[in-house]
Protein backbone atom coordinates (compact mmCIF):
# COMPACT_ATOMS: atom_id res chain seq x y z
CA UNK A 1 -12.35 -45.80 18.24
CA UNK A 2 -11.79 -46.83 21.86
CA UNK A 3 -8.25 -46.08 21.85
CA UNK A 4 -8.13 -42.90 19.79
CA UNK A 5 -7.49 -41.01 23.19
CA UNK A 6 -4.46 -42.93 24.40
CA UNK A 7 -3.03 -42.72 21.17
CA UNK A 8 -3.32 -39.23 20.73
CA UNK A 9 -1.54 -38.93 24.56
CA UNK A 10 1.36 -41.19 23.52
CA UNK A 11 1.61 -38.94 19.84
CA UNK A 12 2.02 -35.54 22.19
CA UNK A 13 4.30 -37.20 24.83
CA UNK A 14 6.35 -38.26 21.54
CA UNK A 15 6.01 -35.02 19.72
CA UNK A 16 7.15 -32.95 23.01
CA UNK A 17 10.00 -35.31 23.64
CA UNK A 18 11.22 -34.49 20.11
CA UNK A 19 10.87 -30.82 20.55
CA UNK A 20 12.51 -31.00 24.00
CA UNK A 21 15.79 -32.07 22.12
CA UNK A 22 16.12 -29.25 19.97
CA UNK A 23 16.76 -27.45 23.74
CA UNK A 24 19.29 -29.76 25.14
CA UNK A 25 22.28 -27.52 23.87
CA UNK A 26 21.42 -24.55 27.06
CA UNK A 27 23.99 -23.60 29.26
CA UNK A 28 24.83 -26.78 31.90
CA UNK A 29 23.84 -24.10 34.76
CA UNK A 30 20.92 -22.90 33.54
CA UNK A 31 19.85 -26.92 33.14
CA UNK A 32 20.54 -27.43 36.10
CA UNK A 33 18.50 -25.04 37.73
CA UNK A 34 15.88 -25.38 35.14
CA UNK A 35 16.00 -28.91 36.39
CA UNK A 36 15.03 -28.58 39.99
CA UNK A 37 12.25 -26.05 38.97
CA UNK A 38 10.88 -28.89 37.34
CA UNK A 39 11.77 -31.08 40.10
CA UNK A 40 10.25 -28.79 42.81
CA UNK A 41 7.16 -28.21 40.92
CA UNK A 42 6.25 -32.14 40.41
CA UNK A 43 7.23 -32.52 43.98
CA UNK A 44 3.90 -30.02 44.60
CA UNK A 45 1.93 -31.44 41.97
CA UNK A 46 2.33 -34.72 44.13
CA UNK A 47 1.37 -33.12 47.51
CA UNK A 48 -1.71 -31.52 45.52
CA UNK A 49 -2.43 -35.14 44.23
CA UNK A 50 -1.62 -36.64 48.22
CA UNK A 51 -4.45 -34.16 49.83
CA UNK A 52 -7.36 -35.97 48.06
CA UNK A 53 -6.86 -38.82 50.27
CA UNK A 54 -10.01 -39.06 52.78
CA UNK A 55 -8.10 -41.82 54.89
CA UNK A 56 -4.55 -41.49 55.26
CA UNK A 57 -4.14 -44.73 56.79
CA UNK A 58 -4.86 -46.34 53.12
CA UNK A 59 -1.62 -44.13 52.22
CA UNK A 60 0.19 -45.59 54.72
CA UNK A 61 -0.11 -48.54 54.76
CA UNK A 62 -0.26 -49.34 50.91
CA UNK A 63 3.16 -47.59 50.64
CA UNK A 64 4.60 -49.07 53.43
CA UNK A 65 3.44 -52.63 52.03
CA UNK A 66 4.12 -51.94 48.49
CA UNK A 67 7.69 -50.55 49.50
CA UNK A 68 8.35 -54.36 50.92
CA UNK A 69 6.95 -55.92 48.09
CA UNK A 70 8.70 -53.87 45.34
CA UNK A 71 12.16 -54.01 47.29
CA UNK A 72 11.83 -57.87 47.33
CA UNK A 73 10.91 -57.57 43.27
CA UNK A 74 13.05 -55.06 42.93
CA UNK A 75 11.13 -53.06 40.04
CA UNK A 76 13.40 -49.99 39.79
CA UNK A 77 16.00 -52.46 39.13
CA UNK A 78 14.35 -54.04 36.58
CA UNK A 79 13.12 -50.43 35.27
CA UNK A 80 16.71 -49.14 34.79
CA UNK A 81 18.26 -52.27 33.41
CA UNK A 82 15.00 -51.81 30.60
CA UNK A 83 16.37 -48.02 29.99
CA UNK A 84 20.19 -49.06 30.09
CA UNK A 85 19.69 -52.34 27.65
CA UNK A 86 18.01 -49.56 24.75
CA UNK A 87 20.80 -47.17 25.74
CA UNK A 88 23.06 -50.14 24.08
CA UNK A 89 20.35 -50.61 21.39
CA UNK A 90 20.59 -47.49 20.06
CA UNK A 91 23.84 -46.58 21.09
CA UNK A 92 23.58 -43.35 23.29
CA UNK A 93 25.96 -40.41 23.34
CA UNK A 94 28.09 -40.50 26.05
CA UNK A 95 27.50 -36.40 26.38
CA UNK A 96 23.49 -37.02 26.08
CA UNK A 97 21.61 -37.78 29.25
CA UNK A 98 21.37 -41.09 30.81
CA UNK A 99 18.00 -42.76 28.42
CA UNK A 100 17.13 -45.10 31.45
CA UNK A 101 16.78 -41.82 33.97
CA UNK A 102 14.38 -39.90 31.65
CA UNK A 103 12.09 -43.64 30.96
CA UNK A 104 11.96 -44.16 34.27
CA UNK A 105 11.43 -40.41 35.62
CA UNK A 106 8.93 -39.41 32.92
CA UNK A 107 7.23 -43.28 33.17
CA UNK A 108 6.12 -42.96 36.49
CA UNK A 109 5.19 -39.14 36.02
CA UNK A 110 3.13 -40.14 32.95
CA UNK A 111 1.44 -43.16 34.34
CA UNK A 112 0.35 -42.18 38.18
CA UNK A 113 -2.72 -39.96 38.54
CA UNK A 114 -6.18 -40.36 38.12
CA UNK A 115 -6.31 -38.84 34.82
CA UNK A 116 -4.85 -41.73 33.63
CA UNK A 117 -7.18 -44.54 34.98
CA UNK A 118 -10.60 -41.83 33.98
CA UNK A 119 -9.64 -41.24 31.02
CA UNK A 120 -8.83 -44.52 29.71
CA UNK A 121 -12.56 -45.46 31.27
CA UNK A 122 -14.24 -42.77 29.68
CA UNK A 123 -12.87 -43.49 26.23
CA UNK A 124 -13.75 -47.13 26.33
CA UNK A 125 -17.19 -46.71 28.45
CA UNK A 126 -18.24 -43.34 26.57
CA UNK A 127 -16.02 -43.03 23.33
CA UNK A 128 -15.28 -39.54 25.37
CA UNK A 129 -11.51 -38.97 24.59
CA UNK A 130 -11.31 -35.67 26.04
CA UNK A 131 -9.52 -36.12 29.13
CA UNK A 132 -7.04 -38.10 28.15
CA UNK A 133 -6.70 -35.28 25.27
CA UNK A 134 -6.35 -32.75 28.15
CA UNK A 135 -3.98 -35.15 29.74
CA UNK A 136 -1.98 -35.32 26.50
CA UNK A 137 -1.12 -31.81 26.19
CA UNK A 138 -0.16 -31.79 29.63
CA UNK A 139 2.39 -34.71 28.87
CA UNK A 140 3.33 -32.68 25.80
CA UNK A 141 4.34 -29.65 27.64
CA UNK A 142 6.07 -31.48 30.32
CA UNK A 143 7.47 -33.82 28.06
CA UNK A 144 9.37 -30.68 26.19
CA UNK A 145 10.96 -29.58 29.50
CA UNK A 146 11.84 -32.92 30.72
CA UNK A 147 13.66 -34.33 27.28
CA UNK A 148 15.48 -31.00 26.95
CA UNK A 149 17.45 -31.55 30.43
CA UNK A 150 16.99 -35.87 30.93
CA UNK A 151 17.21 -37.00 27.50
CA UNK A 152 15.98 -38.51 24.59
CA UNK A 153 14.61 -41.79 27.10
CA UNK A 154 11.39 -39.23 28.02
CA UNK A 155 10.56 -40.15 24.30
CA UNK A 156 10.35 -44.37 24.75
CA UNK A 157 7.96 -43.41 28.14
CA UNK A 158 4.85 -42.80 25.67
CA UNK A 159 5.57 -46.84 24.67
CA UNK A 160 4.53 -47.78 28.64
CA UNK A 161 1.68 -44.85 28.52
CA UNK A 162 -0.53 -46.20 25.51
CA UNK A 163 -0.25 -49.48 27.18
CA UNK A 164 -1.37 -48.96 30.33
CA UNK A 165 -3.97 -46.52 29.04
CA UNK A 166 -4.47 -48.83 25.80
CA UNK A 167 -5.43 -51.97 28.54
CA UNK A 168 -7.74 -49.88 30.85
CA UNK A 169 -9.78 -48.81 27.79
CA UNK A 170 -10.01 -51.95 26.80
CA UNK A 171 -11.22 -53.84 29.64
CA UNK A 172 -13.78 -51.11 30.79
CA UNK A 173 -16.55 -52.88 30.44
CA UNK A 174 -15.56 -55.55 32.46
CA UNK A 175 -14.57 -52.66 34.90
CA UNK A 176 -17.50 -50.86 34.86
CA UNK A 177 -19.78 -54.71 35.00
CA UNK A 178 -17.98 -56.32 38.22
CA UNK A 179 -16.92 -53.11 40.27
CA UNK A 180 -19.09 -50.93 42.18
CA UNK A 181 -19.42 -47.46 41.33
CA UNK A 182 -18.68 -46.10 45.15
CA UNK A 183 -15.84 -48.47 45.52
CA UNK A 184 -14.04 -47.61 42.01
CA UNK A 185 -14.79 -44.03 42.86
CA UNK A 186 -12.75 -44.68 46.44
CA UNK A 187 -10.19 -46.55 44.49
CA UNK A 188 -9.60 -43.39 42.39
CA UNK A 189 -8.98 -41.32 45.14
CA UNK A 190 -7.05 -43.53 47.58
CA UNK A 191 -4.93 -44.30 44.13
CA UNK A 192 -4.56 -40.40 43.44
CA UNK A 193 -3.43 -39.66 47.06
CA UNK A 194 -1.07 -42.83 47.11
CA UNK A 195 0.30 -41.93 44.01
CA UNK A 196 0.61 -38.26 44.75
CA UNK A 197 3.48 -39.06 47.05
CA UNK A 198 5.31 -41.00 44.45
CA UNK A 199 4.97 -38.12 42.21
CA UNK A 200 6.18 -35.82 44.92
CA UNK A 201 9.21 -38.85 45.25
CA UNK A 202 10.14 -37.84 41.35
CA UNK A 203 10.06 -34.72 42.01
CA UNK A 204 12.71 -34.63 44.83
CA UNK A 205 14.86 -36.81 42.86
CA UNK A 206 14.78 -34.34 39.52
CA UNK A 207 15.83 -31.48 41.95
CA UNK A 208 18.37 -34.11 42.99
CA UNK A 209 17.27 -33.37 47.17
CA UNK A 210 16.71 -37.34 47.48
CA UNK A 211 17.44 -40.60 45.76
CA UNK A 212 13.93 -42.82 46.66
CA UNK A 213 13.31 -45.83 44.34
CA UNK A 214 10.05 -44.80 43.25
CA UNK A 215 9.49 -47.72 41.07
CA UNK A 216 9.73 -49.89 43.95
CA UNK A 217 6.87 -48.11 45.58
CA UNK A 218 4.27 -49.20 42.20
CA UNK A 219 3.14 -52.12 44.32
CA UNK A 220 1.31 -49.86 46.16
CA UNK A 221 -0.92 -49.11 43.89
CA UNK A 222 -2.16 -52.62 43.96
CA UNK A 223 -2.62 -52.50 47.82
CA UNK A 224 -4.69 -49.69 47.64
CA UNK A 225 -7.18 -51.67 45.67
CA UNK A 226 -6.76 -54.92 47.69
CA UNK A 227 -7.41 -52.77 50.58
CA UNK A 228 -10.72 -50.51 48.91
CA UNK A 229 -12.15 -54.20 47.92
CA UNK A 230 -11.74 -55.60 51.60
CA UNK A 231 -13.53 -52.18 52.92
CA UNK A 232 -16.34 -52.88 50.61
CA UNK A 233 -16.43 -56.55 50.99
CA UNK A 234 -16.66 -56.34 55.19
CA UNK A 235 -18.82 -53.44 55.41
């Protein structure tokens, strides 16, 4: 079953969201410092992710591009508005955390890394699910600590997950077919650094230190493979 490991990722993120909730009623103080923990420890988990890069100018220049394009799109917009329109849907407590904060926050957190994009490959190229089990109980954990202080909206993130996950599975072999080995294995890396300062991005804006549209820096993403396909194609 090629996407038995995405949906056992989306089933943890959803089971750890749930159990989160059964925390929410802590002391405001202690959530709030709970809260930048969590903030300040993403924030290194991103400049972990940013050191894999072996050519910073791909960082820079894919965020700095994506940044344009995704301020002209205006993605986090878009994002929010998503997260506010089911706060209306299902009629959110005015006392409960904001729904469209913890989709967007635990979105992005869920989606960037490389864990993502192998995993998904190795369950549709080798019916190997275990990484994106391993990821799974990773999102579980976090997803506990994140829903217990942003909300019930880290729950609807594991919808986004299984579909990005879900589509890269799917289309492995046409992956695996038309791109070469070397240059998906740069991709990976360049994608891993490049997101790594996104994630470090959430993680300043959980400890509330900085307000940076992440979302609008997704684009970038897709410049680092524009830019890994003209390396390839030129040298």
């Amino acid at each position: 079953m090629v996407l038995l490991g995405t949906f056992v990722n989306a089933l943890l993120i959803m089971i750890g969201s749930i159990l989160g909730r059964f925390l929410k009623n802590i002391p405001e103080s202690m959530k709030n410092t709970v809260l930048s923990i969590i903030g300040l420890a993403v924030a290194l988990l991103g400049i972990q992710m940013g050191f894999q890069s072996t050519n910073f100018i791909i960082i820079i220049i894919s965020l700095v591009v994506g940044a344009v394009i995704g301020e002209i799109l205006d993605l986090d917009k878009l994002l929010n508005q998503l997260g506010k329109w089911i706060e209306l849907k299902l009629g959110k407590n005015k006392s409960e955390s904001s729904i469209a904060e913890g989709f967007v926050n635990a979105t992005l957190l869920f989606v960037i890394g490389s864990m993502a994009i192998l995993g998904a490959l190795d369950s549709g190229l080798r019916n190997d699910h275990s990484v994106l089990i391993t990821k799974g109980i990773i999102d579980g954990f976090t997803a506990i600590i994140l829903s217990s202080t942003l909300g019930i909206g880290v729950l609807l993130s594991a919808v986004p997950v299984f579909l990005y996950q879900g589509i890269i599975a799917v289309s492995s072999g046409f992956i695996s077919a038309y791109i070469p080995e070397a240059a998906l294995d740069l991709f990976i890396k360049e994608m891993t650094a490049t997101g790594g300062v996104m994630i470090m991005a959430i993680g300043l804006n959980i400890a509330g230190l900085t307000k940076i549209r992440v979302a609008n820096l997704l684009p970038g993403i897709v410049v680092v493979g524009i830019i890994v396909a003209i390396i390839f194609l030129f040298q």
